[in-house]
Protein backbone atom coordinates (compact mmCIF):
# COMPACT_ATOMS: atom_id res chain seq x y z
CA UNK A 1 94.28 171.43 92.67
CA UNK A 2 92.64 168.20 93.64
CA UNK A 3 93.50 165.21 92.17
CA UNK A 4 90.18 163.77 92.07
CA UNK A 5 86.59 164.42 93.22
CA UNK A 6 84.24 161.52 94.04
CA UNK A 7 80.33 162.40 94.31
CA UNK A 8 78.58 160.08 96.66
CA UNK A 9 79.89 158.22 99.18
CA UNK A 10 78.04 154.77 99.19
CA UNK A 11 80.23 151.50 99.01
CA UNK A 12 81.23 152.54 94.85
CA UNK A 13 82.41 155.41 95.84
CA UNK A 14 84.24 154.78 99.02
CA UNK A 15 85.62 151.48 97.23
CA UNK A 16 86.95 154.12 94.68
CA UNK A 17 88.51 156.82 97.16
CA UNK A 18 90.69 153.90 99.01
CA UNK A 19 91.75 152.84 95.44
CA UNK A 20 93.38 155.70 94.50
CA UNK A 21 94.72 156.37 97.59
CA UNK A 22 96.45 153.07 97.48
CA UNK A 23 97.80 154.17 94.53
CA UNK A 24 98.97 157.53 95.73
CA UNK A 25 96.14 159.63 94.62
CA UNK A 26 94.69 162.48 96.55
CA UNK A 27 90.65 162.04 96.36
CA UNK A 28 87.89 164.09 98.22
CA UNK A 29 84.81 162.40 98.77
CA UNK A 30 81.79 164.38 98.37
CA UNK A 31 78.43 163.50 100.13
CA UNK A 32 75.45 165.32 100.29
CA UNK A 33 73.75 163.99 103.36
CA UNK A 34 75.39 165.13 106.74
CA UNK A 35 75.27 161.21 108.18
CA UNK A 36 75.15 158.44 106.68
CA UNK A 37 71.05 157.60 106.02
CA UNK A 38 71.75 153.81 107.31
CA UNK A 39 69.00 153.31 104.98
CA UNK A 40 68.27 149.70 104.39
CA UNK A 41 69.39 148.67 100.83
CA UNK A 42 71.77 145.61 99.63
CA UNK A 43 71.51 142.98 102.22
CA UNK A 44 75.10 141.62 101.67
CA UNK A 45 77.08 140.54 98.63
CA UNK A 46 77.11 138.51 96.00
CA UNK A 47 79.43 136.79 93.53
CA UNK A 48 83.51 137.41 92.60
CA UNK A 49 83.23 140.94 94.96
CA UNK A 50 83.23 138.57 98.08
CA UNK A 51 87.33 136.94 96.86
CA UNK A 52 87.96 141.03 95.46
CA UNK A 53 87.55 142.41 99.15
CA UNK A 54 89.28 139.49 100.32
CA UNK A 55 92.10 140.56 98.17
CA UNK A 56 92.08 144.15 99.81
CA UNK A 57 92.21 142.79 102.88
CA UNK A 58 88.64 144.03 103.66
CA UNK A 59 86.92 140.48 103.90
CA UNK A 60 88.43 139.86 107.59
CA UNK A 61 87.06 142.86 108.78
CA UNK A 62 83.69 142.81 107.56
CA UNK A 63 83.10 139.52 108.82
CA UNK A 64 85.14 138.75 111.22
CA UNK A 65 87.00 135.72 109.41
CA UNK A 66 90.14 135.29 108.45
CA UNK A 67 89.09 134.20 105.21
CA UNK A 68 85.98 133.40 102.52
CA UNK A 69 83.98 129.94 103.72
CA UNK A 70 83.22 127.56 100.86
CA UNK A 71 81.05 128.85 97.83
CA UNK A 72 76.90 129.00 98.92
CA UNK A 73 75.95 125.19 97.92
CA UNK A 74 72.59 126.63 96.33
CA UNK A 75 71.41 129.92 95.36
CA UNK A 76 68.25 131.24 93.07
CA UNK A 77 67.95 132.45 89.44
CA UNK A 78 64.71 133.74 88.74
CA UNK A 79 62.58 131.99 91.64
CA UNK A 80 64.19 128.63 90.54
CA UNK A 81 66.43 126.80 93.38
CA UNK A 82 70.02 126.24 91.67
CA UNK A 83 71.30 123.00 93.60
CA UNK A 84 75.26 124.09 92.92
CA UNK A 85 76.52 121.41 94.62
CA UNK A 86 76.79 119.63 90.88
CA UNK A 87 79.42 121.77 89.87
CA UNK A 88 83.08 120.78 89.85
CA UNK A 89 83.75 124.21 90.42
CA UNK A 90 81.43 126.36 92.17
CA UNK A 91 81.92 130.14 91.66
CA UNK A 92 79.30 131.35 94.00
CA UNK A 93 79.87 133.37 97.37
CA UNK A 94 78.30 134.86 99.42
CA UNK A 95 79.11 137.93 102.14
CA UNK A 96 75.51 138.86 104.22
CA UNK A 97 76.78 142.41 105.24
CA UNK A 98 74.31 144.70 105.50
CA UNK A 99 74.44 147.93 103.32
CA UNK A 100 74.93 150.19 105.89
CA UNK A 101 77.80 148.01 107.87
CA UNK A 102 79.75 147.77 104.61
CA UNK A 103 79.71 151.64 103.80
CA UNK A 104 80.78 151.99 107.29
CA UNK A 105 83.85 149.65 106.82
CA UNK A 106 84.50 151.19 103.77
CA UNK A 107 84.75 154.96 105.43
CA UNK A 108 86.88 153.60 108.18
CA UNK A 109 89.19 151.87 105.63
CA UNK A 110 89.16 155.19 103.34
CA UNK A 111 89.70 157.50 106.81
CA UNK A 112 92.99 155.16 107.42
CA UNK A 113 94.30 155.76 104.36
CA UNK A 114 93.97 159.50 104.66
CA UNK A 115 91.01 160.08 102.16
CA UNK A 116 89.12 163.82 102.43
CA UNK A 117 85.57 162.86 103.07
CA UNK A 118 83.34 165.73 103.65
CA UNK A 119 79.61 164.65 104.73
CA UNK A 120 76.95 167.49 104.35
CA UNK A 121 78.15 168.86 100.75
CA UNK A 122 76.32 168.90 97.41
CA UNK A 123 77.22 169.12 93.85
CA UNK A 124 75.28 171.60 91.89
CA UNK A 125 76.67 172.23 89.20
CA UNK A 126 80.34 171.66 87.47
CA UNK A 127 82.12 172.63 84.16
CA UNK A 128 84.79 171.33 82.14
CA UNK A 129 88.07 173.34 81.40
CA UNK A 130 90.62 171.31 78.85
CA UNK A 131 92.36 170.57 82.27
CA UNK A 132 90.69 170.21 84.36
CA UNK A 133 86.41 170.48 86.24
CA UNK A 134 85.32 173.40 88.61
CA UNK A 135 82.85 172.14 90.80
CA UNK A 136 80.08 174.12 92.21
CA UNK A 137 78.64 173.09 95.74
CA UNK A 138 75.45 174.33 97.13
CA UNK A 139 76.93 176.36 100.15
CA UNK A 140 78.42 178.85 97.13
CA UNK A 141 82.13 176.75 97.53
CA UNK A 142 83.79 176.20 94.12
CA UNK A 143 86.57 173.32 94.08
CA UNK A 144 88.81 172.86 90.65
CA UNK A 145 89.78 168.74 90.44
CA UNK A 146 91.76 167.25 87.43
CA UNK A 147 88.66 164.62 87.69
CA UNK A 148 85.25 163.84 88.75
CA UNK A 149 83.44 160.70 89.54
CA UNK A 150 80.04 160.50 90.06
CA UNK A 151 79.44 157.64 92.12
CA UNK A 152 76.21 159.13 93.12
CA UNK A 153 73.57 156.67 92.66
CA UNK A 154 70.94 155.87 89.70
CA UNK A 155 69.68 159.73 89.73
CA UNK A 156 73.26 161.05 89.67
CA UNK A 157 73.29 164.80 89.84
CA UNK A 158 76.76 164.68 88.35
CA UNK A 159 75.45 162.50 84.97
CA UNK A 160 72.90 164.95 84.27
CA UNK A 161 75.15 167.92 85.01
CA UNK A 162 77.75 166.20 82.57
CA UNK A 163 75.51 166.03 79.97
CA UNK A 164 75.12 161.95 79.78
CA UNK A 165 72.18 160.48 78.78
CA UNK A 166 70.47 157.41 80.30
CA UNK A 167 68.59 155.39 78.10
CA UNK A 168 66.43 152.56 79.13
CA UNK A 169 63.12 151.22 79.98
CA UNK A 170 60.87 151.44 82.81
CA UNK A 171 58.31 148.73 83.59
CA UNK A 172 56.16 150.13 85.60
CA UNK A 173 53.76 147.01 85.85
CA UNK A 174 55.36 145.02 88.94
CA UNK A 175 54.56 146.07 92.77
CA UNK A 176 57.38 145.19 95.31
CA UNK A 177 56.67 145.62 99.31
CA UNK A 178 59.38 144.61 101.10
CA UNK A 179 59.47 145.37 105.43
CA UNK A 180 61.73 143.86 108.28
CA UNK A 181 59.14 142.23 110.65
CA UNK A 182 59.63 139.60 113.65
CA UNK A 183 57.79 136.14 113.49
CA UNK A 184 56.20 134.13 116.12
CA UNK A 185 58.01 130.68 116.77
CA UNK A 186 55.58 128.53 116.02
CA UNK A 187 55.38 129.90 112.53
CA UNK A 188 58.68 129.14 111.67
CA UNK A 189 59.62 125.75 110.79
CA UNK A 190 62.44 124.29 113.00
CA UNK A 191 64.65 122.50 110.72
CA UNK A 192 64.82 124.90 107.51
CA UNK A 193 64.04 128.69 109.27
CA UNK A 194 61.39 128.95 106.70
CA UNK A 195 57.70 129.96 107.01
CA UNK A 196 54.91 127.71 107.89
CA UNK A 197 52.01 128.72 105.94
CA UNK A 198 48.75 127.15 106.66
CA UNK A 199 47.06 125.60 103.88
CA UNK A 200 50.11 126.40 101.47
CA UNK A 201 53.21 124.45 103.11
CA UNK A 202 56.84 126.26 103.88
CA UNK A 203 57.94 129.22 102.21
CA UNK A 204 61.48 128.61 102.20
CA UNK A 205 64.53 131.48 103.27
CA UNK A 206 66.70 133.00 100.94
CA UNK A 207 64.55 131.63 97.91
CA UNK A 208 61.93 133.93 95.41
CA UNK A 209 59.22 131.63 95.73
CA UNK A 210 56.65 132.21 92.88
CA UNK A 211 52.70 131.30 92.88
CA UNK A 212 50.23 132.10 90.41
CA UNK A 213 49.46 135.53 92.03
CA UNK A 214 52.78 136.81 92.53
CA UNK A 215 56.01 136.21 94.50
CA UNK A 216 57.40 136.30 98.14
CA UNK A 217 60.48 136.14 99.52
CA UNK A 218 61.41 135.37 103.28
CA UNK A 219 65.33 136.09 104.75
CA UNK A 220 65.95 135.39 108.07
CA UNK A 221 69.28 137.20 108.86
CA UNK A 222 70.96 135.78 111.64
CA UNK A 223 71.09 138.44 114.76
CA UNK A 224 69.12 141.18 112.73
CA UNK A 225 65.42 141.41 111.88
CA UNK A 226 64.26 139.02 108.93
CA UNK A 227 62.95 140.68 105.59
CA UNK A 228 59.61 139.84 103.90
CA UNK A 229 58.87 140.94 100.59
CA UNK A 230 56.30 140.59 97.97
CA UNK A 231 55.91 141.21 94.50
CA UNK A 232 52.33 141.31 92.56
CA UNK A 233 51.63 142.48 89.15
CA UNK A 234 48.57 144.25 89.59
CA UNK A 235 45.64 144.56 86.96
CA UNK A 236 45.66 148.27 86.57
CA UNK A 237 49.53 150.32 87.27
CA UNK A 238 49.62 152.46 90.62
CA UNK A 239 51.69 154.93 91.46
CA UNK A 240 50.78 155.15 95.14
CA UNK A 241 52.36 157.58 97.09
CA UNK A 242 51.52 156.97 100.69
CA UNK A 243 53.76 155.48 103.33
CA UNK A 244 53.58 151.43 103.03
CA UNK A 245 52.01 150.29 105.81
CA UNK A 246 52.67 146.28 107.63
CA UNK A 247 48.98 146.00 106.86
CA UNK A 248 49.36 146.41 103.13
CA UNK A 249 52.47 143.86 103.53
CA UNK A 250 50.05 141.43 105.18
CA UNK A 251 47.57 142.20 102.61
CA UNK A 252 49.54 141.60 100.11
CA UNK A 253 50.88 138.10 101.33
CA UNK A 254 47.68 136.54 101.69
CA UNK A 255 46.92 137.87 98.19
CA UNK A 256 49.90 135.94 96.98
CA UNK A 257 49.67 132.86 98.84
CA UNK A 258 46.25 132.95 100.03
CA UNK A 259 46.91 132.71 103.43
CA UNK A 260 47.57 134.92 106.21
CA UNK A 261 51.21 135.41 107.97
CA UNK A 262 51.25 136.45 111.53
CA UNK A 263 53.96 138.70 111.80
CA UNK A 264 55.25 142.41 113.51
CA UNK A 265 57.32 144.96 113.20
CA UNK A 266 61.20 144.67 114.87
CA UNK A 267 61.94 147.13 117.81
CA UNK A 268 63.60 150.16 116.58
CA UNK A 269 63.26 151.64 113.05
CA UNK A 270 62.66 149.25 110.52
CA UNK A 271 62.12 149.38 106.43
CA UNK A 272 59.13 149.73 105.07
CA UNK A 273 59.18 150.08 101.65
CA UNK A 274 57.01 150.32 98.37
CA UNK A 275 58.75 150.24 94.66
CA UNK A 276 56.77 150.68 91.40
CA UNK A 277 57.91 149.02 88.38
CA UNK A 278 61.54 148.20 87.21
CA UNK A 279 64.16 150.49 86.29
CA UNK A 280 66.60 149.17 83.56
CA UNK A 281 69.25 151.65 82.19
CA UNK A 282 72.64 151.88 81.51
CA UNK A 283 74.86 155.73 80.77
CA UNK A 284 75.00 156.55 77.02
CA UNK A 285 79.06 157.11 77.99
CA UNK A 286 80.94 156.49 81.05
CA UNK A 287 83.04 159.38 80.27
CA UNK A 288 82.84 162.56 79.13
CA UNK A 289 85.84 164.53 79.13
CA UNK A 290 87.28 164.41 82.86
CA UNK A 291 83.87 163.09 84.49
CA UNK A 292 83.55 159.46 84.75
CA UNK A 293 80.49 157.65 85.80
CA UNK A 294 80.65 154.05 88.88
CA UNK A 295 78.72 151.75 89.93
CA UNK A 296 74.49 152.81 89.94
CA UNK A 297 75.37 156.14 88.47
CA UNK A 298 76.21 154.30 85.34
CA UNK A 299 74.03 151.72 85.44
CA UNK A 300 70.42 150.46 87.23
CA UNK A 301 68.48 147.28 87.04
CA UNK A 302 66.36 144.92 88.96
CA UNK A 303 67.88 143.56 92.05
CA UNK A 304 67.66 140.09 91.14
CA UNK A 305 69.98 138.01 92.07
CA UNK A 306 71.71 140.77 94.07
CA UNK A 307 74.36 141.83 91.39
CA UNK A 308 74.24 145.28 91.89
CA UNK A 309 77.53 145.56 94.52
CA UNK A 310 79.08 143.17 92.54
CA UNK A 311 78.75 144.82 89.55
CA UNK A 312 79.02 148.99 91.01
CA UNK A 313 82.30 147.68 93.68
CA UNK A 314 84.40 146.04 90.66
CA UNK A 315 83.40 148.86 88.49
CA UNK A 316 85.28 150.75 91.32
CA UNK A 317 88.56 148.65 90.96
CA UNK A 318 88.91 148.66 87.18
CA UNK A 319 88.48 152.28 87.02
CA UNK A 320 90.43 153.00 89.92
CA UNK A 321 94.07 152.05 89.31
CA UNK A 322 93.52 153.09 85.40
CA UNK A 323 92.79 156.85 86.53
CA UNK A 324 95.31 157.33 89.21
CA UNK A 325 98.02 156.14 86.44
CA UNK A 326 96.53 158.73 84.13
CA UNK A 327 96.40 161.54 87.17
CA UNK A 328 100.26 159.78 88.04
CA UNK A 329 101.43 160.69 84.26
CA UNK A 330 102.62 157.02 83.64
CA UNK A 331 99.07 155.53 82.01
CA UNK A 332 99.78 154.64 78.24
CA UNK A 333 97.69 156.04 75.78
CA UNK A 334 93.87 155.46 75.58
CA UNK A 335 93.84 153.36 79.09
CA UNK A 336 91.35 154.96 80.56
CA UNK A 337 88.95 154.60 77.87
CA UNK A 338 89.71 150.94 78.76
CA UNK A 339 87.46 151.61 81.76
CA UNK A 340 83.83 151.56 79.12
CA UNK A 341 84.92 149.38 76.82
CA UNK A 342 85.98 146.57 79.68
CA UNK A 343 82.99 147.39 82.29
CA UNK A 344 79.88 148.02 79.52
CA UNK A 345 80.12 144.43 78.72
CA UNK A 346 79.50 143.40 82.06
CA UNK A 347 76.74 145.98 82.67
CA UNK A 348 75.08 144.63 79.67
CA UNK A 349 75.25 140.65 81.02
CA UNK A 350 73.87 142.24 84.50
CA UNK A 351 70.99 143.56 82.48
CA UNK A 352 70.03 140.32 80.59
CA UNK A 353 70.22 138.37 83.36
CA UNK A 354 68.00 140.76 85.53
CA UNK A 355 65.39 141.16 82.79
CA UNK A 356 65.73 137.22 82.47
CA UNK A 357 64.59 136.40 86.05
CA UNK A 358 62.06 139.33 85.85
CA UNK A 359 60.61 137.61 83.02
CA UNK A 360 60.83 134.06 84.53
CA UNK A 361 59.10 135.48 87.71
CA UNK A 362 56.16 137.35 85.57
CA UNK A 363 52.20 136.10 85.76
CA UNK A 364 50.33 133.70 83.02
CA UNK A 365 50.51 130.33 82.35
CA UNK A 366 52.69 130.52 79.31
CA UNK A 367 55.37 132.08 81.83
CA UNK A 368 54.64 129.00 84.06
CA UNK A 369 55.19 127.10 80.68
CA UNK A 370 58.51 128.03 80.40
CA UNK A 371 59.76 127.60 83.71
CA UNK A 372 58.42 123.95 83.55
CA UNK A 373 61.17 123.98 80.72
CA UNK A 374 63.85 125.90 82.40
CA UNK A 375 63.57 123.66 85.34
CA UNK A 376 64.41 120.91 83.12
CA UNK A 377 67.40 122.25 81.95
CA UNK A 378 68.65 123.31 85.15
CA UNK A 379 68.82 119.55 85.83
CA UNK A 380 71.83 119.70 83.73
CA UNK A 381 75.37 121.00 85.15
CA UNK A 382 76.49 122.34 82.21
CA UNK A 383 73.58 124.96 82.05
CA UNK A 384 73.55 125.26 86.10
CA UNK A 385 77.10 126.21 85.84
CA UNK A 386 76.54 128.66 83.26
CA UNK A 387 73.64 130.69 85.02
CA UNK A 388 76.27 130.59 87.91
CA UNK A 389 78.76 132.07 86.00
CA UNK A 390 77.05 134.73 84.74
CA UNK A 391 75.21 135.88 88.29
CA UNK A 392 78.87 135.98 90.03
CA UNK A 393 80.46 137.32 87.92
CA UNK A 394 83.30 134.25 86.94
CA UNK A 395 82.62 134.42 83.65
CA UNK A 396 84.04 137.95 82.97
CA UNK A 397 86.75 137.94 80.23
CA UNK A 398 88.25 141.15 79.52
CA UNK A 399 90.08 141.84 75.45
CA UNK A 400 93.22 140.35 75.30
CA UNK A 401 96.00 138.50 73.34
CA UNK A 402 94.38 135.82 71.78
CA UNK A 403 97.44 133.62 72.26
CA UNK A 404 97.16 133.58 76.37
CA UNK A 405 94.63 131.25 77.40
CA UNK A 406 94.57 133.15 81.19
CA UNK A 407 95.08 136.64 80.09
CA UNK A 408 91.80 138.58 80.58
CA UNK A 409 90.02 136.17 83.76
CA UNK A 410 90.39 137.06 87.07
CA UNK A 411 93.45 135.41 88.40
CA UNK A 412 92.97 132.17 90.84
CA UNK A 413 93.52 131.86 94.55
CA UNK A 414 97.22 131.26 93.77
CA UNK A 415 99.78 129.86 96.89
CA UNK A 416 103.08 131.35 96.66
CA UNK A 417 105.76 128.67 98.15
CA UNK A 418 108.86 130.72 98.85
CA UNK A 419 111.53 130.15 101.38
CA UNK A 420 109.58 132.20 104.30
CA UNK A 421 106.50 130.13 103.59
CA UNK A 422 103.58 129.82 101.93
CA UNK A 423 101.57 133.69 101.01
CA UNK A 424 98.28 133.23 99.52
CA UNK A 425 97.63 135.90 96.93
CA UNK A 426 95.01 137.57 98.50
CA UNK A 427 97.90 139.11 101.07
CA UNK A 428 99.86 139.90 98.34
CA UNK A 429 97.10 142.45 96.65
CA UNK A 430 96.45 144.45 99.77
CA UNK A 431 98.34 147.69 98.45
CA UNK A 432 97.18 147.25 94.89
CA UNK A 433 100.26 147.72 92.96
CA UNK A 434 100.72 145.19 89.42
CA UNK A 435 102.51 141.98 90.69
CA UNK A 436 104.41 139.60 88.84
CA UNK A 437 104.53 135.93 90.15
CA UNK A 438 107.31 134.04 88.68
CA UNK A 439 108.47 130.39 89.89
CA UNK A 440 111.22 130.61 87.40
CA UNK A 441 113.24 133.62 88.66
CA UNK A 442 113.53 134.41 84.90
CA UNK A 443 111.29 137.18 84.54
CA UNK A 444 112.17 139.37 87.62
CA UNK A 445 114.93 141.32 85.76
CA UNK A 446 112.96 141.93 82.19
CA UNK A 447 109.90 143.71 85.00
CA UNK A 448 112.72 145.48 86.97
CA UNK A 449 112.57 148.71 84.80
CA UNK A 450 108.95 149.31 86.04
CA UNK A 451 109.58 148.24 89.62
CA UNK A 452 108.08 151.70 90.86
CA UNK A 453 104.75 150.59 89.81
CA UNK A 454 105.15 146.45 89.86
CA UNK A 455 105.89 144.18 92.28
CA UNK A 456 107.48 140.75 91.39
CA UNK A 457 107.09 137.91 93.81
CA UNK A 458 109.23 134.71 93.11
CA UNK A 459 108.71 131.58 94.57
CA UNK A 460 106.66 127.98 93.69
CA UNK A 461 103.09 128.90 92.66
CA UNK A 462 100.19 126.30 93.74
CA UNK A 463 96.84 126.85 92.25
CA UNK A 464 97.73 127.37 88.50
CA UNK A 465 99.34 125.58 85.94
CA UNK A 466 100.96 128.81 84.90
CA UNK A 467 104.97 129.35 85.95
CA UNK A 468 104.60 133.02 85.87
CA UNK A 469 101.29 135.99 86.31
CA UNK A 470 101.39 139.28 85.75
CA UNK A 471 98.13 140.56 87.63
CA UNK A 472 96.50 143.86 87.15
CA UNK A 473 95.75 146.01 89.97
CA UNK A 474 92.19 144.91 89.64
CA UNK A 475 93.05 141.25 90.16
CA UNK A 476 92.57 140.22 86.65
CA UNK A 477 95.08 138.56 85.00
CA UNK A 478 97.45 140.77 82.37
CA UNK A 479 99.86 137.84 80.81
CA UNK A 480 100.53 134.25 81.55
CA UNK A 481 104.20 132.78 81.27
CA UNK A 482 104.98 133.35 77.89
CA UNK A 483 108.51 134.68 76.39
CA UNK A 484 110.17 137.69 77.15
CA UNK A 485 108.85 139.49 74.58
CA UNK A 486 105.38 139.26 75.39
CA UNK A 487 106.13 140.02 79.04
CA UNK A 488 107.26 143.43 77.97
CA UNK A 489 105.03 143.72 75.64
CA UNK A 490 101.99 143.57 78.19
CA UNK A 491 104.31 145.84 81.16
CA UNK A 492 104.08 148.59 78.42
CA UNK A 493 100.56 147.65 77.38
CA UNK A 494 99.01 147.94 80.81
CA UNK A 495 101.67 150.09 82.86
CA UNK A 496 103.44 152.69 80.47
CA UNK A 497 106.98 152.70 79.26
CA UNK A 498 109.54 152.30 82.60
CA UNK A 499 110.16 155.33 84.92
């Protein structure tokens, strides 16, 4: 029998398969297309997920540095510029990784650690026994799993086949165009890679910029072609169905900033792309017996922001050590319902702020009333650091003992002093496994019953006021120094009684 089944293997659900293999789990990756589409989608990522694949080790290789650069020094929130450099503490990066080059870092990651990924297969149907799900594939193949994931986008086969329903609203108001094209140099301004617009000034890069006609956005990738979207709200809803065209892009522009563009398309194949409306929806369960629901399968919303990797790729974590302890035998009882009750939350705060922006963004001068308000309060750092909070994700706070002021966040970029040196924490969390820091050497024996699942690290810690961390898998922190009492306590909370 197979351990577990993934359906769909985008970034979720190859984040998910090297998980559990990590944690000595057996998954099979399903995929129905025989390639990978290479499909334009996510242009890179946005928020905590940038420090998380650091922590896997996966940040190096995707970029080609050893380590994260400094938080982004300004970002957006609903077509408003958020100058971040106010903050004392800026939570904010940034990783501009193409879609299609992160999936493929992924499945070389996920084909090193010995994961079963089969291209060229689809799900058709599945049913639940009490232990365990016979999947149905189209070829007539039938595959038994003690769990499925469907990590299988926003019209997930595997949700409707499980029976979950996906309530939500559609807006079907809003027209987006979005294309790679080239630009002539003279129409790019020299100093801030923006566009020069005649009669309308610069449209800056890597900024919504709004008018009273609709919105643009210019991204100049460096050493790929640059992206141009637009986004009108038309009198009268269309639903279009015709291959976009650069001419309706063009047409569009000079609609929205009445003026004309000059620009091309790239060599090669380029996107060219038309969306209607805005999706907003989020699974009525993420589980239903053995089938478990990740990243856009679970949820969809407006791209805003960019939060959808951040939100689908930490989805992948939390779920992913909780179910190979439950397919292991050593979870304690009810964590993998922890998996909902910890990751809704965040889906919901992904939502608002989405539907916030999409508001902020809309037509009519009472809209441009309020954003001659918001602008004032983003003035303040107190309300800028919130908004940046909430888009990366630093805000998160899982349920926890009231009494630990760090258990629940995500745990700091912690220095471990010990006599070989100095090991920064994101070297430590490569295979993981629980870890216990301790700069006391007290707590290493109460943890050594469970030292087949935790790792304890001793040494001076740098970066915390904390003597002692016990960190989830996930990188979030379980329990701060405390007594030990409470130390056990949370071992047998988060990783079963001792072997």
């Amino acid at each position: 029998m197979i351990d577990v089944i993934i359906v769909g293997a985008g970034p979720n659900g190859l984040m998910l398969a090297c998980e559990l293999a990590l944690a000595g789990v057996h998954p099979l990756v399903l995929e129905r297309h025989a390639t990978p589409t290479g499909e334009p989608r996510a242009n890179g990522l946005v928020g905590q997920v940038v420090r998380l694949l650091d922590r896997r080790g996966l940040y190096a290789r995707l970029s080609g540095e050893s380590t994260p650069p400094a938080p982004q020094p300004a970002f957006t929130f609903g077509a408003f510029p958020l100058d971040l450099t106010m903050l004392a503490e800026n939570p904010h990066y940034v990783l501009g990784v193409p879609q299609a080059q992160l999936e493929a870092g992924l499945a070389a990651r996920a084909a090193e650690l010995g994961v079963d990924l089969r291209r060229g297969h689809e799900v058709v149907d599945l049913r639940q026994r009490p232990d365990a799900v016979e999947v149905n594939l189209a070829d007539g193949t039938q595959l038994t799993s003690r769990f499925v994931v469907g990590a299988d986008g926003g019209r997930s086969a595997v949700r409707r086949l499980a029976g979950i329903d996906f309530p939500g609203v559609t807006n079907d108001r809003s027209i987006s165009r979005t294309a790679t094209v080239t630009v002539p140099g003279p129409s790019l301004d020299p100093e801030t890679g923006g566009l020069r617009v005649p009669g309308y000034g610069v449209v800056a890069p890597f900024q919504h910029t709004r008018t009273a006609r609709g919105l643009i956005a210019w991204a100049p990738f460096p050493g790929r072609p640059a992206i141009l979207s637009t986004t009108e709200w038309p009198d009268t809803p269309t639903n279009d169905e015709t291959p976009m065209t650069l001419a309706e892009l063009r047409a569009s522009v000079a609609r929205v900033l009445g003026a004309d563009i000059p620009f091309g398309a790239p060599d090669g194949p380029g996107l060219l792309r038309r969306l209607t409306g805005r999706n907003t929806r989020i699974a009525a369960r993420y589980r239903a017996g053995r089938v478990l629901l990740v990243g856009d399968a679970a949820h969809v919303h407006p791209a805003m922001g960019g939060p959808g990797l951040n939100l689908g790729l930490q989805d992948a974590v939390n779920l992913g050590w909780k179910l190979a302890a439950t397919v292991r035998g050593w979870a304690p009882q009810g964590l993998l319902d922890t998996y909902e009750s910890e990751r809704r939350p965040v889906a919901e705060r992904v939502v608002m702020s989405t539907q916030a922006q999409s508001a902020l963004i809309g037509p009519g001068d009472e809209i441009s009333g309020l954003r001659e308000l918001f602008a004032e309060l983003l003035r303040k750092p107190e309300v800028t650091g919130h908004i940046a909070a909430l888009m990366s994700g630093a805000d998160i706070s899982y349920p926890a003992d009231p009494t630990d002021p760090l258990a629940g966040r995500w745990a700091p970029d912690v220095v471990v002093h010990a006599d070989h040196g100095a090991t920064r924490l994101a070297e430590l969390t490569r295979t993981a496994r629980p870890l216990l820091l301790d700069s006391t050497g007290a707590h290493a024996g109460i943890a050594a019953p469970w030292r087949d699942r935790v790792d304890v690290v001793t040494g001076s810690l740098e970066g915390t006021t904390a003597t002692a961390l016990l960190i989830r898998p996930d990188c979030f922190i379980a329990w701060s120094a405390g007594n030990a009492a409470t130390l056990r306590a949370s071992l047998t909370h988060h990783f079963g009684l001792p072997g």
